[in-house]
N, C-alpha and C. Protein backbone atom coordinates (compact mmCIF):
# COMPACT_ATOMS: atom_id res chain seq x y z
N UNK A 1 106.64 -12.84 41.95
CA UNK A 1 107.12 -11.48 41.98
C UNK A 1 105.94 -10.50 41.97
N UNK A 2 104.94 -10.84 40.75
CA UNK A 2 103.95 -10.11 41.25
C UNK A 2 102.82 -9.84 42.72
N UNK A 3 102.71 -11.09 43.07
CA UNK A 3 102.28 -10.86 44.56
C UNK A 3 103.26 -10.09 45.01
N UNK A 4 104.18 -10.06 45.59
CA UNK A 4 104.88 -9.35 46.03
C UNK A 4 105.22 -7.78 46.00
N UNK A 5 105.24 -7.48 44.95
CA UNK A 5 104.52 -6.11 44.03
C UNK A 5 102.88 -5.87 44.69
N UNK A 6 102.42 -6.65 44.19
CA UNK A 6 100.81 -6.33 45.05
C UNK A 6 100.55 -6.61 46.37
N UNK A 7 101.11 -6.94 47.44
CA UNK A 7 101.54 -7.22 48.72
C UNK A 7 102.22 -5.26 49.10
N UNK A 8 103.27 -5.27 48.45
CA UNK A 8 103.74 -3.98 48.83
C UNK A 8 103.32 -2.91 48.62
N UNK A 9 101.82 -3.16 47.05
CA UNK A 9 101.19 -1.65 46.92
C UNK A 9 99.88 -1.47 48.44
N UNK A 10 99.34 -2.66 48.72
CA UNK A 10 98.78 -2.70 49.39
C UNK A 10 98.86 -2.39 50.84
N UNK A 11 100.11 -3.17 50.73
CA UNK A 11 100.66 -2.11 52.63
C UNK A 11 101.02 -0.84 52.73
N UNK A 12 101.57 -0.44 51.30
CA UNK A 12 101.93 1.00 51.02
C UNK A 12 100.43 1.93 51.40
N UNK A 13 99.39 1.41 50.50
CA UNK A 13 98.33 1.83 50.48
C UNK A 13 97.23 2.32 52.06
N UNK A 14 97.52 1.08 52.69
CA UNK A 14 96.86 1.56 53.93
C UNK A 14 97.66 2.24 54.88
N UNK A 15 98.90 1.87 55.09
CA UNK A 15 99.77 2.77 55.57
C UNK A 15 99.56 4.41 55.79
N UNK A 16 99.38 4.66 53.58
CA UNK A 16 99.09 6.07 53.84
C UNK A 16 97.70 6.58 54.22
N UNK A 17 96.83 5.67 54.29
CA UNK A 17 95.29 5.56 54.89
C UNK A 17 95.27 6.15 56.23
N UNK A 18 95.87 4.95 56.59
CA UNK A 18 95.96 5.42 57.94
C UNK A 18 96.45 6.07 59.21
N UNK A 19 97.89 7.35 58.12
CA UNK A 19 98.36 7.99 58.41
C UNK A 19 97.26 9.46 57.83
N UNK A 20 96.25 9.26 57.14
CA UNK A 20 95.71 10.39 56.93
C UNK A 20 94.67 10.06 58.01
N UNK A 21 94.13 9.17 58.42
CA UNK A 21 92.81 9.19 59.58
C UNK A 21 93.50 9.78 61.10
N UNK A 22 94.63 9.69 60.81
CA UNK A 22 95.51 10.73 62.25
C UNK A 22 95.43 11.48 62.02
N UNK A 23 95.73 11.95 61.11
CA UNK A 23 95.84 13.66 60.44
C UNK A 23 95.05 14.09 59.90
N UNK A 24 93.47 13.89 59.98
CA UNK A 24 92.45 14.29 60.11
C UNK A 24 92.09 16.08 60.82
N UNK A 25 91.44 16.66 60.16
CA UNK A 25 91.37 17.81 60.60
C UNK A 25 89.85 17.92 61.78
N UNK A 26 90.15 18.05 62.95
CA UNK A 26 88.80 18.10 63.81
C UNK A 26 88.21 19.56 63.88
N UNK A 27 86.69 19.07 63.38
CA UNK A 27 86.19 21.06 63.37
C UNK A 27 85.75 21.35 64.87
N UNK A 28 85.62 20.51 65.66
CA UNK A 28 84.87 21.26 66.65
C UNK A 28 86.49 21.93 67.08
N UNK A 29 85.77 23.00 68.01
CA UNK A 29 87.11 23.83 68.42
C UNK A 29 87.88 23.12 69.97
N UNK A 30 89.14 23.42 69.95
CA UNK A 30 89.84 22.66 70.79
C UNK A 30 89.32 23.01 72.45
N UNK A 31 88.63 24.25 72.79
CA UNK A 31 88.22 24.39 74.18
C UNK A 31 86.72 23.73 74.53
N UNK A 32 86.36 23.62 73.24
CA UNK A 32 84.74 22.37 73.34
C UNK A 32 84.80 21.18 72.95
N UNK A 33 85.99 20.50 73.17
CA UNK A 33 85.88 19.34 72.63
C UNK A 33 85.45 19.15 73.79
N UNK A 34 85.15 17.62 73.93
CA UNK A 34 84.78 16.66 74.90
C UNK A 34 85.78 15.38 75.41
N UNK A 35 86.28 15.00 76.45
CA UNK A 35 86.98 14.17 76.54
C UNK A 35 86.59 13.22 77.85
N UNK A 36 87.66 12.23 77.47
CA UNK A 36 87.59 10.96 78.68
C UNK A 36 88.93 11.71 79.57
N UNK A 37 88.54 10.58 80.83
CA UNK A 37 89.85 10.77 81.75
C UNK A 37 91.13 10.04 81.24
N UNK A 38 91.10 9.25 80.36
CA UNK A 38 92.24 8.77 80.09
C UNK A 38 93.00 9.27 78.69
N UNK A 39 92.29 10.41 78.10
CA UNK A 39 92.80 11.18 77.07
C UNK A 39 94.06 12.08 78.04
N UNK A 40 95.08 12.39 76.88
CA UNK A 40 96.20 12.87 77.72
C UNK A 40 96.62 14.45 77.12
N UNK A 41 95.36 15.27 77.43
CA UNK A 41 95.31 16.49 76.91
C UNK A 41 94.30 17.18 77.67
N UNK A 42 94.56 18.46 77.52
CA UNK A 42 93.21 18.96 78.11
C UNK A 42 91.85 19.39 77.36
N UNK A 43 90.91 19.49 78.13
CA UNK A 43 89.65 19.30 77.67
C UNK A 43 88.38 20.08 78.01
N UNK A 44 87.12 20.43 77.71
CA UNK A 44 86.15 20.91 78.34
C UNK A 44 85.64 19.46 79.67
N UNK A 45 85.50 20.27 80.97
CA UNK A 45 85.10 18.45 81.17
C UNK A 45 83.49 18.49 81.27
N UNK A 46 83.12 17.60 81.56
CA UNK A 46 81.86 16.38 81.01
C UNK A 46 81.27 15.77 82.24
N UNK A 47 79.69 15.91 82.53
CA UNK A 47 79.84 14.78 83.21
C UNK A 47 78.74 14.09 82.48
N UNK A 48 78.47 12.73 82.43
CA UNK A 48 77.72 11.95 81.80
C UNK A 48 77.65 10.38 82.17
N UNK A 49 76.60 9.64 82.36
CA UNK A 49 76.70 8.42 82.79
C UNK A 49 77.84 7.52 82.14
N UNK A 50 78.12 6.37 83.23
CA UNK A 50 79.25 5.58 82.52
C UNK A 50 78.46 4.63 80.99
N UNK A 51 76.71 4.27 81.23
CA UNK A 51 76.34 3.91 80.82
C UNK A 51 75.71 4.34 79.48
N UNK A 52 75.93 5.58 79.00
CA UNK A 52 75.67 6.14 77.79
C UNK A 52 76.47 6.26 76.88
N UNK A 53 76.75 5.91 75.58
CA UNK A 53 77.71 5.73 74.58
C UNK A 53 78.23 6.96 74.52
N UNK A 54 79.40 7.17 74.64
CA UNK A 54 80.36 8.59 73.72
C UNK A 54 80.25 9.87 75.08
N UNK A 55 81.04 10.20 74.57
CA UNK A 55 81.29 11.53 75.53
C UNK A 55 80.35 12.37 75.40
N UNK A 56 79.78 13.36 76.09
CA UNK A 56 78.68 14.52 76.05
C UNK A 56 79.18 15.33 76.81
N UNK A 57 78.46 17.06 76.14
CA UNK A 57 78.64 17.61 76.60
C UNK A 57 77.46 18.64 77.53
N UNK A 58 77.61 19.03 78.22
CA UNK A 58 76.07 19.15 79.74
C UNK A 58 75.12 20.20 79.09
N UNK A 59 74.54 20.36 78.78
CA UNK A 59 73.26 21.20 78.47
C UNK A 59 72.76 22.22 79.33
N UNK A 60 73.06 23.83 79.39
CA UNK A 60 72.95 24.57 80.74
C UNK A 60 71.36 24.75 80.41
N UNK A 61 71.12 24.42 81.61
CA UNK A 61 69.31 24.51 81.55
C UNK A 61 68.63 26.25 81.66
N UNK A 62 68.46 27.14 80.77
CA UNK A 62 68.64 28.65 81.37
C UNK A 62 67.00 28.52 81.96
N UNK A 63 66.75 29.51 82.64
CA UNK A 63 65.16 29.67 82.48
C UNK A 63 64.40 30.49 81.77
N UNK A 64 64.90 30.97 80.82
CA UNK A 64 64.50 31.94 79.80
C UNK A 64 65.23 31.57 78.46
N UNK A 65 64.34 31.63 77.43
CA UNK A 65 64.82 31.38 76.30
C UNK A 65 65.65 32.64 75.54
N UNK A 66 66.26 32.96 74.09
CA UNK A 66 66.53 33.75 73.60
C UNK A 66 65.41 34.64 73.29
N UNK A 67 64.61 34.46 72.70
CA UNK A 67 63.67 35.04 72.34
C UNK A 67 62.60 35.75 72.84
N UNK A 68 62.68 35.57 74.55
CA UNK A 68 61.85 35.94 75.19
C UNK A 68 59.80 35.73 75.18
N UNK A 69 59.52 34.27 75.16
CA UNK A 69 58.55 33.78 75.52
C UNK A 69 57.63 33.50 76.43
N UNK A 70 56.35 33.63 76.55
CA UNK A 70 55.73 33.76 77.45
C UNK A 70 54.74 33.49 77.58
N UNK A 71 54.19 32.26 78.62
CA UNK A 71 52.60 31.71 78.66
C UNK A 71 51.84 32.49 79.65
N UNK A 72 50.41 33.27 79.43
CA UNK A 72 49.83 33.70 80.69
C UNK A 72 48.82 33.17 80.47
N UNK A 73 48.17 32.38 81.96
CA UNK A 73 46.85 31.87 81.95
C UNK A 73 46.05 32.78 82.40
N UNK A 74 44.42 32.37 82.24
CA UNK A 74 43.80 33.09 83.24
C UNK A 74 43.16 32.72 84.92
N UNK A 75 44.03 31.66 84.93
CA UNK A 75 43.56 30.91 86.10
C UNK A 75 44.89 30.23 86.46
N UNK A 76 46.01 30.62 87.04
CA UNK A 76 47.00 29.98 87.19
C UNK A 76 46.64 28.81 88.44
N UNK A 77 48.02 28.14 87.50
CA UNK A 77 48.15 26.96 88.51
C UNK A 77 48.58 26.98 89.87
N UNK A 78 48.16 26.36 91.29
CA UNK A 78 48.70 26.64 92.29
C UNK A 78 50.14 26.67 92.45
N UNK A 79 51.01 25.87 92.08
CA UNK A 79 52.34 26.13 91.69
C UNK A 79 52.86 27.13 91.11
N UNK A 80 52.19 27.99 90.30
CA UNK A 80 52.63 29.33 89.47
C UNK A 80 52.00 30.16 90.57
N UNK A 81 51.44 30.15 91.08
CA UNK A 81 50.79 31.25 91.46
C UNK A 81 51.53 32.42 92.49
N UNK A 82 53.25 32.33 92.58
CA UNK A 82 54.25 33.13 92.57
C UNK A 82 54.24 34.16 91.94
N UNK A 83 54.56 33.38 90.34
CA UNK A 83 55.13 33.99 89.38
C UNK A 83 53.77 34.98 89.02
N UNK A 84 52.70 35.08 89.50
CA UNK A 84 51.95 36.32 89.48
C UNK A 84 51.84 37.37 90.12
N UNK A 85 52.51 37.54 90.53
CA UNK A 85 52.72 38.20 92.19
C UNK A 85 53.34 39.82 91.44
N UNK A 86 52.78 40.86 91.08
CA UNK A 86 52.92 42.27 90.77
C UNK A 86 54.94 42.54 91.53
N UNK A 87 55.56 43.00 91.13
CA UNK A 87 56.65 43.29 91.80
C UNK A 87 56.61 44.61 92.05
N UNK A 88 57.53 44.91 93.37
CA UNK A 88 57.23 45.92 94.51
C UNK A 88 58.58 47.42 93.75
N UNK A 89 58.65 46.75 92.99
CA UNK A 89 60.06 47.49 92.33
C UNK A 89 60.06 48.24 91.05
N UNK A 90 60.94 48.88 91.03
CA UNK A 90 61.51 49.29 89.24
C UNK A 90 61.77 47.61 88.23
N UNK A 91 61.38 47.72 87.28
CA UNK A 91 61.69 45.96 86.45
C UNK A 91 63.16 45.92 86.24
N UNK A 92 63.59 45.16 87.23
CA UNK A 92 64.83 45.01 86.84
C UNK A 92 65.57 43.50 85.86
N UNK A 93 64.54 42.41 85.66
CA UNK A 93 65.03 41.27 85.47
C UNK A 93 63.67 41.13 84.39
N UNK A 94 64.38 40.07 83.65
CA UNK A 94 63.45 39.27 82.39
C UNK A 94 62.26 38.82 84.02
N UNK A 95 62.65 38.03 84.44
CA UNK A 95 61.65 37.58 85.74
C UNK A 95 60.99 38.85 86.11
N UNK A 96 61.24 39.72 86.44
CA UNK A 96 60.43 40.91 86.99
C UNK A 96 58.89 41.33 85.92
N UNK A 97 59.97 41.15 84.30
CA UNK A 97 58.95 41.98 83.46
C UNK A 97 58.11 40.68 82.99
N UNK A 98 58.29 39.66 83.32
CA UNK A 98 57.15 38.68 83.01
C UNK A 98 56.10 38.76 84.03
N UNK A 99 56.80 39.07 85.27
CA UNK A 99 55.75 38.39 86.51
C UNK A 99 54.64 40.10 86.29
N UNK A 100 55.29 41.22 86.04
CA UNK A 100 54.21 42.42 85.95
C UNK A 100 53.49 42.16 84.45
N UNK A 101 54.27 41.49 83.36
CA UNK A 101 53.04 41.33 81.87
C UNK A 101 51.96 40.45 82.88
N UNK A 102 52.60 39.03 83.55
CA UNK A 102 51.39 38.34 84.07
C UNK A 102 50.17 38.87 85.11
N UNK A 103 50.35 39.73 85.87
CA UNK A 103 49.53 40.76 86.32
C UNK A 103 48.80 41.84 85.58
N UNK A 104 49.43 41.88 84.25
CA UNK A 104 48.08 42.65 83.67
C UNK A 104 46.88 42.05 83.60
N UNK A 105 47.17 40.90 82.40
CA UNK A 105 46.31 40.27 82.19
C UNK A 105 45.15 40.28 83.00
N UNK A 106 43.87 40.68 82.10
CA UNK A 106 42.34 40.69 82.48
C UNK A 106 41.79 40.14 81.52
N UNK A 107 41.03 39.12 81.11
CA UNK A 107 40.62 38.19 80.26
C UNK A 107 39.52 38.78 80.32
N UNK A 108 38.65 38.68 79.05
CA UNK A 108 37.42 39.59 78.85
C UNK A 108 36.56 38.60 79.37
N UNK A 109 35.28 39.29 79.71
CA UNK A 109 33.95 38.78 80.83
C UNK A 109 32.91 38.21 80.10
N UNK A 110 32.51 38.88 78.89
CA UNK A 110 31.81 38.29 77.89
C UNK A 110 32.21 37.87 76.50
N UNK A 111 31.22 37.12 75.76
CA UNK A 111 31.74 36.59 74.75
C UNK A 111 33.32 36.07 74.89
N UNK A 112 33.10 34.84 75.79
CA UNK A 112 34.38 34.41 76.10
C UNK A 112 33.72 32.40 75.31
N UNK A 113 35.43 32.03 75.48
CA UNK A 113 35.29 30.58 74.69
C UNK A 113 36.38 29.45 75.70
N UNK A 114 36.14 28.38 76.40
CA UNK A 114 36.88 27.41 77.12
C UNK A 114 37.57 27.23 76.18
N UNK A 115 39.22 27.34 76.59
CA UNK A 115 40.48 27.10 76.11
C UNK A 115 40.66 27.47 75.00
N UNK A 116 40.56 28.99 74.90
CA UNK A 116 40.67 29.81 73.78
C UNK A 116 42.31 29.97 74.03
N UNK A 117 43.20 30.39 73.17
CA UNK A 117 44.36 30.46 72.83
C UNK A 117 45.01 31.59 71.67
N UNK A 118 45.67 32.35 72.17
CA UNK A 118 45.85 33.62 71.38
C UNK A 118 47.45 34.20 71.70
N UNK A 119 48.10 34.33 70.60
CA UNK A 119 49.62 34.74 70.82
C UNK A 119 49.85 36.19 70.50
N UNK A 120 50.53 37.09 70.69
CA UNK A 120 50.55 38.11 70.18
C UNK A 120 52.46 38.91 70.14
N UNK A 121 52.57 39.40 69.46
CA UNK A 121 54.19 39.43 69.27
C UNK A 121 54.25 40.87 69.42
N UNK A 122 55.26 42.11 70.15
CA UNK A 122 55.39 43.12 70.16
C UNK A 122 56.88 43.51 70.69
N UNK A 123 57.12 44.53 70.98
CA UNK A 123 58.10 45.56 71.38
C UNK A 123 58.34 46.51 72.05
N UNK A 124 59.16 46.33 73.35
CA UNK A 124 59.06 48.13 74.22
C UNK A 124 60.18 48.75 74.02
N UNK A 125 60.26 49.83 74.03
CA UNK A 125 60.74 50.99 73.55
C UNK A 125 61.77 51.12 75.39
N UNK A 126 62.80 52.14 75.32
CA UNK A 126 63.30 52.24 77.00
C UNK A 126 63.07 52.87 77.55
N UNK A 127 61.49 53.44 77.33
CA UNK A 127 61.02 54.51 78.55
C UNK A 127 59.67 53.30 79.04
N UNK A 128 59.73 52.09 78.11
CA UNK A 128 58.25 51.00 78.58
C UNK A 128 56.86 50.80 77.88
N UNK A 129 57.53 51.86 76.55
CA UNK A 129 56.34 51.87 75.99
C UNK A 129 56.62 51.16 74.56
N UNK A 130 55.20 50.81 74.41
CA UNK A 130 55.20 50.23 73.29
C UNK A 130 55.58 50.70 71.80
N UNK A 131 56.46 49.84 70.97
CA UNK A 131 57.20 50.76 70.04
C UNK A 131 55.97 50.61 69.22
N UNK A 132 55.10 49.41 69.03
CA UNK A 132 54.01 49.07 67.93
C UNK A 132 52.97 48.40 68.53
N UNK A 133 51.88 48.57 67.78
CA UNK A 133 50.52 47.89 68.37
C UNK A 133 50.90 46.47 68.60
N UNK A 134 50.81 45.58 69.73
CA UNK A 134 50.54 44.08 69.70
C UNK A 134 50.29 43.38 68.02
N UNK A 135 51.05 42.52 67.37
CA UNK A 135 50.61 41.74 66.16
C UNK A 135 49.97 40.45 66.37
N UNK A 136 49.14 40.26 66.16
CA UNK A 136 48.54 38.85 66.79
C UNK A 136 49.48 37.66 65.64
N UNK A 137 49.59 36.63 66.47
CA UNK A 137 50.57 35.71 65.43
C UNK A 137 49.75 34.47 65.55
N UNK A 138 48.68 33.73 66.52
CA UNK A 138 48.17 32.96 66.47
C UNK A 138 46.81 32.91 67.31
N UNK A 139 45.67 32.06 66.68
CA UNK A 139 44.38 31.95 67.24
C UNK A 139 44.00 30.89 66.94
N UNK A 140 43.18 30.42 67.97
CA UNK A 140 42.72 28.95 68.15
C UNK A 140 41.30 28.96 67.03
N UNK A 141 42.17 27.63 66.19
CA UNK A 141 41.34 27.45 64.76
C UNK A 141 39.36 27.20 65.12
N UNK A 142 39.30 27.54 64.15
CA UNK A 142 37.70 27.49 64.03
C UNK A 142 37.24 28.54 65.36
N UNK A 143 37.50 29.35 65.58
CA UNK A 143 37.15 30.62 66.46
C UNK A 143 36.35 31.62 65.96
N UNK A 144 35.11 31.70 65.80
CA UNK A 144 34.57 33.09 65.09
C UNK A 144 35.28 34.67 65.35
N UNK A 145 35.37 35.33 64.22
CA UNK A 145 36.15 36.32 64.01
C UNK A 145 35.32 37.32 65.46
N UNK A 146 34.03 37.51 65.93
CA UNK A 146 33.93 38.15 66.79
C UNK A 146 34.36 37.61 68.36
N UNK A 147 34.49 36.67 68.86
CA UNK A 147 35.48 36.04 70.09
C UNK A 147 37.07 36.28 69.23
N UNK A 148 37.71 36.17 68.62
CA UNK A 148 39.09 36.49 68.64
C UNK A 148 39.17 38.15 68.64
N UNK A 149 38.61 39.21 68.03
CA UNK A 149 38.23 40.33 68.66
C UNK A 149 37.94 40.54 69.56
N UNK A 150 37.40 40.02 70.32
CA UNK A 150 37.42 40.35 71.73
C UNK A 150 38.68 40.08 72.61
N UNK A 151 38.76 38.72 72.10
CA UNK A 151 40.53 38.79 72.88
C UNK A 151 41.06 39.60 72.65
N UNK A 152 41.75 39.79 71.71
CA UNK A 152 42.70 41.31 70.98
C UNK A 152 42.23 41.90 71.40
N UNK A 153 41.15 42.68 71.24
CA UNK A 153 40.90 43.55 72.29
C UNK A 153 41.21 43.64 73.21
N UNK A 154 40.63 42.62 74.71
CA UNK A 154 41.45 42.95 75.73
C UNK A 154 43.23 42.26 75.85
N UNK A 155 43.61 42.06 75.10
CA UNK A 155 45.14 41.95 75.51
C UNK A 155 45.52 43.08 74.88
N UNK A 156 45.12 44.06 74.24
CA UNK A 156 45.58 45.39 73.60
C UNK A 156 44.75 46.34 74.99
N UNK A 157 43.60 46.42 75.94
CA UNK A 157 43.49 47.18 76.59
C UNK A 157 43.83 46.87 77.96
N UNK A 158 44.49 45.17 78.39
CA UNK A 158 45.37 45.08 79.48
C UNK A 158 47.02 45.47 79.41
N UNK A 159 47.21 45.41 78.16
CA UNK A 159 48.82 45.72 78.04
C UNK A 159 48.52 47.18 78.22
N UNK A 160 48.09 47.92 77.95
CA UNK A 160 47.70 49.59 77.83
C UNK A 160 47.56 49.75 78.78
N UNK A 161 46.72 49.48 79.70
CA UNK A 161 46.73 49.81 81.65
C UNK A 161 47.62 49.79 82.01
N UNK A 162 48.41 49.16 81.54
CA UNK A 162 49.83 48.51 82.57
C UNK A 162 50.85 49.88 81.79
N UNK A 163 50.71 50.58 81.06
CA UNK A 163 51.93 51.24 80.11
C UNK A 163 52.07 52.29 80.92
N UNK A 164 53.39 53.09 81.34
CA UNK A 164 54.28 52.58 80.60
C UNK A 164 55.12 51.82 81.76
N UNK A 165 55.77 50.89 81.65
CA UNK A 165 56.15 50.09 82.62
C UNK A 165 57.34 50.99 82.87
N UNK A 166 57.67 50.86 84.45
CA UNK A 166 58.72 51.74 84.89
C UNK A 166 60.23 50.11 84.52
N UNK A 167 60.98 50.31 83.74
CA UNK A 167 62.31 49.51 83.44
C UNK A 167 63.60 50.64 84.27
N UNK A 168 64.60 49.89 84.78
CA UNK A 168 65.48 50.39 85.19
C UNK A 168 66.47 50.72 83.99
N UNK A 169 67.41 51.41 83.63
CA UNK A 169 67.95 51.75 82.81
C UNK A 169 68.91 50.63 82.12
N UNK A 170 69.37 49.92 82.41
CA UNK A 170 69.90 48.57 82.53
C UNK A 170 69.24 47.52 81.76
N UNK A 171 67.87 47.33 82.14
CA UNK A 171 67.10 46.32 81.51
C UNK A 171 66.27 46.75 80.55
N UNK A 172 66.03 48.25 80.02
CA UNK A 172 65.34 49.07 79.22
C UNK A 172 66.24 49.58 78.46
N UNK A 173 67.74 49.39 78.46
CA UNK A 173 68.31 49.42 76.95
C UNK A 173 68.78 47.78 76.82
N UNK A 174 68.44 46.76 77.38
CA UNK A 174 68.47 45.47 77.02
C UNK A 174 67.35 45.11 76.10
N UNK A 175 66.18 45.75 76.64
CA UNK A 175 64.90 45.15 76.13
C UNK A 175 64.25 46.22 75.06
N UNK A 176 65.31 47.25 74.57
CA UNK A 176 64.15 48.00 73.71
C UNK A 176 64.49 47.67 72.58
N UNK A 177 63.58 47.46 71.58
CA UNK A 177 63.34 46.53 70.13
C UNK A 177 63.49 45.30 70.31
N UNK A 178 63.53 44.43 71.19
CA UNK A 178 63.80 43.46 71.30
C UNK A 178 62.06 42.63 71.38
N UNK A 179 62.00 41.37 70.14
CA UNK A 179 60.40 40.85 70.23
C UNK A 179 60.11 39.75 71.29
N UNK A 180 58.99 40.41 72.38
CA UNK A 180 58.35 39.34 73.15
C UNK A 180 57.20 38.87 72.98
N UNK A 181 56.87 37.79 72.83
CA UNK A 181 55.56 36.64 72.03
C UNK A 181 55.45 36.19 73.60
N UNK A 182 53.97 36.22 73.46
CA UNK A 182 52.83 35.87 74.86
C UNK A 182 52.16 35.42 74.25
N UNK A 183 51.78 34.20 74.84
CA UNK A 183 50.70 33.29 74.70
C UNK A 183 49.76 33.16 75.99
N UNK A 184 48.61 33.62 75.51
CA UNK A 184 46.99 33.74 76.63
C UNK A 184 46.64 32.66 76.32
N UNK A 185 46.15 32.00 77.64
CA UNK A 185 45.16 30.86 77.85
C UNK A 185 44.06 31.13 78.84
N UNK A 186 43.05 30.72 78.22
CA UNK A 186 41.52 31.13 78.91
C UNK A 186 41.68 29.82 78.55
N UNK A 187 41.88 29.35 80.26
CA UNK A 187 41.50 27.89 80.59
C UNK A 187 40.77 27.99 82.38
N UNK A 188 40.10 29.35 82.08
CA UNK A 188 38.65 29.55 82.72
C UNK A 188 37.51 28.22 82.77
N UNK A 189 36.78 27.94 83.44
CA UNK A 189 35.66 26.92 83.10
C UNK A 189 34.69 27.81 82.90
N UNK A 190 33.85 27.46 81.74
CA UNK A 190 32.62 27.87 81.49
C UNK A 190 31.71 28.15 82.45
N UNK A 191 30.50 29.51 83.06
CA UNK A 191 29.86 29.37 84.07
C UNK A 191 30.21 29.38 85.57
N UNK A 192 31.91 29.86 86.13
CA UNK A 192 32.18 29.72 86.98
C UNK A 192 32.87 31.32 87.33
């Protein structure tokens, strides 16, 4: 009798187990879930190899980040060497106002250092001007304090040539207070 008793708490038991793993609450939201073709509901759809475990969902590749980031060399690569190209226009696009920051750029002539590296973080205002001086946020370690002055320097007197950038009204109340971080590379060769 007692097996029987413990036989019935036990089926009782998973029973209600496994009426709660149905009734499970799912957090992702019902228009991002992810599904198979043989689920019988609708779904965000997916595409993903047959050969990769579990459903996924596609990753939109943007070409611009949130934050608005930015590498300028001083010697671009033949492949970039587009994206330097001054634009013939009012700035209408994140692309526009990178490709005219990358045309400022003038890397200083003396007291220079192979593969010096320098970031600097700032803000334009919607007439193009700068709301605050350039903040420098990074410099390539062991750099004597007079070569990183000189950089700052000229990335504070190439951004200044270039001011005030003409923005179309559109992309100059998109972009005013908003922080853009540039990263300079003087990957110049020494002597050339």
């Amino acid at each position: 009798m007692w097996r029987g008793i413990l036989l019935f708490l036990l089926l009782a038991i998973s029973t209600v187990a496994a009426d709660a793993q149905r009734r499970r609450i799912n957090p992702v939201p019902f228009a991002h879930e992810p599904c198979s073709v043989l689920d019988f509901r609708p779904c965000t759809p997916s595409y993903c190899s047959p050969l990769e475990p579990g459903p996924c969902i596609p990753e939109i590749d943007y070409p611009y980040g949130e934050n608005l980031q930015l590498t300028i060399e001083s010697v671009p690569a033949e492949a970039e060497r587009a994206k330097y190209q001054k634009p013939d226009h009012d700035l209408d696009t994140i692309g526009d106002l990178f490709a005219e920051l990358r045309t400022c750029w003038s890397p200083p002539s003396d007291n220079v250092r192979a593969g010096m590296q320098m970031a600097v973080r700032f803000s334009f205002n919607k007439a193009g001007g700068l709301i605050g001086p350039p903040r420098l946020t990074f410099a390539t370690a062991g750099v004597p304090a007079d070569i990183r002055t000189t950089y700052l320097n000229a990335i504070n007197s190439s951004l200044n040539a270039c001011l005030p950038l003409k923005f179309t009204s559109g992309l100059g109340g998109a972009l005013a207070g908003r922080p853009i971080a540039i990263r300079y590379v003087d990957n110049r060769e020494p002597g050339k």
